[in-house]
N, C-alpha and C. Protein backbone atom coordinates (compact mmCIF):
# COMPACT_ATOMS: atom_id res chain seq x y z
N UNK A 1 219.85 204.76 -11.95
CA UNK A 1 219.96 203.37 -12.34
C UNK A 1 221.33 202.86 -11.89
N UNK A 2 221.13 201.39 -11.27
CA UNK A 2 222.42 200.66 -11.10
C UNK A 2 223.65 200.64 -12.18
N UNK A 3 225.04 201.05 -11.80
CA UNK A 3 225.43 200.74 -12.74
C UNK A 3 226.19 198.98 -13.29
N UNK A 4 225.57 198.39 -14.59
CA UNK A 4 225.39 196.97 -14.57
C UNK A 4 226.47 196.46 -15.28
N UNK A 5 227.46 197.65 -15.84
CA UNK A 5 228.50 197.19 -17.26
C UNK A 5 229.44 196.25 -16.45
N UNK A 6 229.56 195.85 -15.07
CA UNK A 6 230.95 194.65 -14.48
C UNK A 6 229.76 193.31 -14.53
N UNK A 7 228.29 193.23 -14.16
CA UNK A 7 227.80 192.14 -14.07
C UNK A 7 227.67 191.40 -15.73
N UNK A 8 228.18 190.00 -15.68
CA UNK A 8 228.28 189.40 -17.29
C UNK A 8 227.24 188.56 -17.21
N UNK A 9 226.28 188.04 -16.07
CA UNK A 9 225.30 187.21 -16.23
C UNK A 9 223.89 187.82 -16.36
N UNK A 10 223.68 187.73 -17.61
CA UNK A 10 222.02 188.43 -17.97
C UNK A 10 221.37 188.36 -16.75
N UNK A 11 220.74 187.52 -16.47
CA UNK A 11 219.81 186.96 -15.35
C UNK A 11 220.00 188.43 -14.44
N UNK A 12 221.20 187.89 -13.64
CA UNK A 12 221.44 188.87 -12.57
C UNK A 12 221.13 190.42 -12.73
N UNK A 13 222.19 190.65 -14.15
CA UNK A 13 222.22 192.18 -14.35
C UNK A 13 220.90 192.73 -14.46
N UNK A 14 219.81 191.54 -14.98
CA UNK A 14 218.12 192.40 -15.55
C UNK A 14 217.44 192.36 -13.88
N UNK A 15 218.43 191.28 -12.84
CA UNK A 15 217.31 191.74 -11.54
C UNK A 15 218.09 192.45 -10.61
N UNK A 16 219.44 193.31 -10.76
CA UNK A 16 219.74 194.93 -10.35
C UNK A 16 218.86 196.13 -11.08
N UNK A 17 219.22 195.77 -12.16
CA UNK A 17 218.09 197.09 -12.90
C UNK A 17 216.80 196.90 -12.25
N UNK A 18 215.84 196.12 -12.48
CA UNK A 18 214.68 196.03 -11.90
C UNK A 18 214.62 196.70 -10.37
N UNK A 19 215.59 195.94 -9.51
CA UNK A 19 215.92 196.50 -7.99
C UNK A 19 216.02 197.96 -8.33
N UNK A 20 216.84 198.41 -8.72
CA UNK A 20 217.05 200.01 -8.68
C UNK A 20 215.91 201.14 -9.28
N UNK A 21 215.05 200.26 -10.65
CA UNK A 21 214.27 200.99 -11.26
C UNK A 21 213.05 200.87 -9.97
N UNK A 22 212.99 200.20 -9.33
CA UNK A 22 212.00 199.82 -8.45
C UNK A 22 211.86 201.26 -7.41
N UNK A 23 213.31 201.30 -6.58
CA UNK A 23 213.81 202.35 -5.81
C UNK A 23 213.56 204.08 -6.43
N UNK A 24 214.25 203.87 -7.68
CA UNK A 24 214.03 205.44 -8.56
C UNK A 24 212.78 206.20 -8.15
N UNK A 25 212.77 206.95 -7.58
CA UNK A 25 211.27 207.79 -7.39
C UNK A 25 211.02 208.30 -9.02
N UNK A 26 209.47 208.40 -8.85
CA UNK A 26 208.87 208.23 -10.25
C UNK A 26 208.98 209.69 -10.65
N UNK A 27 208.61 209.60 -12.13
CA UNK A 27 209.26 210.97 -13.12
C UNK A 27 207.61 211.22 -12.83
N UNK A 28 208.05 212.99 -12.74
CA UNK A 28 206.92 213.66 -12.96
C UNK A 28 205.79 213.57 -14.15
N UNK A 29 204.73 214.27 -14.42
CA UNK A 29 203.85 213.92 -15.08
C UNK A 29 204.68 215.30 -16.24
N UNK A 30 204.23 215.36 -17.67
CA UNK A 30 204.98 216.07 -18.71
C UNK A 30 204.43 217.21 -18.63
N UNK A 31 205.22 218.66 -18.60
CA UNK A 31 204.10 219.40 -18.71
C UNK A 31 203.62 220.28 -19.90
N UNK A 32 204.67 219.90 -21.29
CA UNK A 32 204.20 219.73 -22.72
C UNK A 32 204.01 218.70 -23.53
N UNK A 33 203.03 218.82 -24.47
CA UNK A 33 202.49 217.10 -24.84
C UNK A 33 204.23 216.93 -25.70
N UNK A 34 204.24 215.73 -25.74
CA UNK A 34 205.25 214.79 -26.58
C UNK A 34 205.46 215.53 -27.83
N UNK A 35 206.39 215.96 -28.14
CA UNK A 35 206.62 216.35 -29.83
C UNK A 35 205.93 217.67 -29.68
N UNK A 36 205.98 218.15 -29.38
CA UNK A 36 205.31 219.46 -29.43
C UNK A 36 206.46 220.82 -29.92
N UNK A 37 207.83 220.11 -29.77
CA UNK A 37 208.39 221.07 -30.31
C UNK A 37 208.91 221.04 -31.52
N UNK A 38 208.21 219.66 -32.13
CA UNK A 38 208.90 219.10 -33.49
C UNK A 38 208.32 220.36 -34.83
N UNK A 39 209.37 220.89 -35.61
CA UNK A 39 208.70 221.56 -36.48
C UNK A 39 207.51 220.72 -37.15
N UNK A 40 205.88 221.47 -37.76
CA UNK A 40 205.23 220.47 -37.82
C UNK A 40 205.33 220.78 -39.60
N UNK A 41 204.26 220.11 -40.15
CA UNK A 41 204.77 219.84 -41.61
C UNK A 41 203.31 220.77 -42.20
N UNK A 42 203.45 221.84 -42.93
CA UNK A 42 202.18 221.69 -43.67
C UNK A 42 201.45 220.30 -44.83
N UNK A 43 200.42 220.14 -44.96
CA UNK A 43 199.67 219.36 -45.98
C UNK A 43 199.96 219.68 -47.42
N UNK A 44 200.72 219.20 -48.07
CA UNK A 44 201.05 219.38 -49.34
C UNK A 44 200.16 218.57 -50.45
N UNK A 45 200.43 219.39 -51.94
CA UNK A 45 199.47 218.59 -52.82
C UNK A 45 200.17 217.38 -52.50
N UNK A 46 199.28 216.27 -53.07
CA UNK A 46 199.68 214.94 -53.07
C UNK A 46 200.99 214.16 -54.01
N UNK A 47 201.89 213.48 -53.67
CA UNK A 47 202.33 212.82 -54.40
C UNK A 47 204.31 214.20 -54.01
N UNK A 48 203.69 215.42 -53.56
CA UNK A 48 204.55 216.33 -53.30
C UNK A 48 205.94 215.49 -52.40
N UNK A 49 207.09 215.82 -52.01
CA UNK A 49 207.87 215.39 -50.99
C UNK A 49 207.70 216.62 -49.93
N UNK A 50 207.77 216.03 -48.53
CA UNK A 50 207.03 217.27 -47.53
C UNK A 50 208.74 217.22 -46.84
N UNK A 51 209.62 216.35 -46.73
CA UNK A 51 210.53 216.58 -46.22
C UNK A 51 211.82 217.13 -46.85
C-alpha cells in the first residue's frame, strides 16, 4: 500500500490507496478456515458464564 500519511486532502489520499490497492497482486486463497485457532468454548448449563 501507498504510503498516504503527507497527502491532507481526503479525496486524493482515498484515490492513491485505490491506485495502489488496484496494483497489489491478490492474497492467496486461506488455507485454514477463519478462527480456527480460537480456543473454542464448550456448551455450558444455561445462565452459566462460559468466559
Amino acid at each position: 500500500m501507498a504510503n498516504t500519511k503527507k497527502i491532507e486532502d481526503k479525496a486524493e489520499r482515498k484515490k492513491v490507496k485505490r491506485a495502489s490497492r488496484k496494483k497489489a497482486a491478490p492474497k492467496a486463497k486461506r488455507t485454514t478456515p477463519r478462527g480456527s485457532s480460537k480456543k473454542k468454548v464448550k456448551k455450558l448449563v444455561r445462565g452459566q458464564s462460559k468466559r
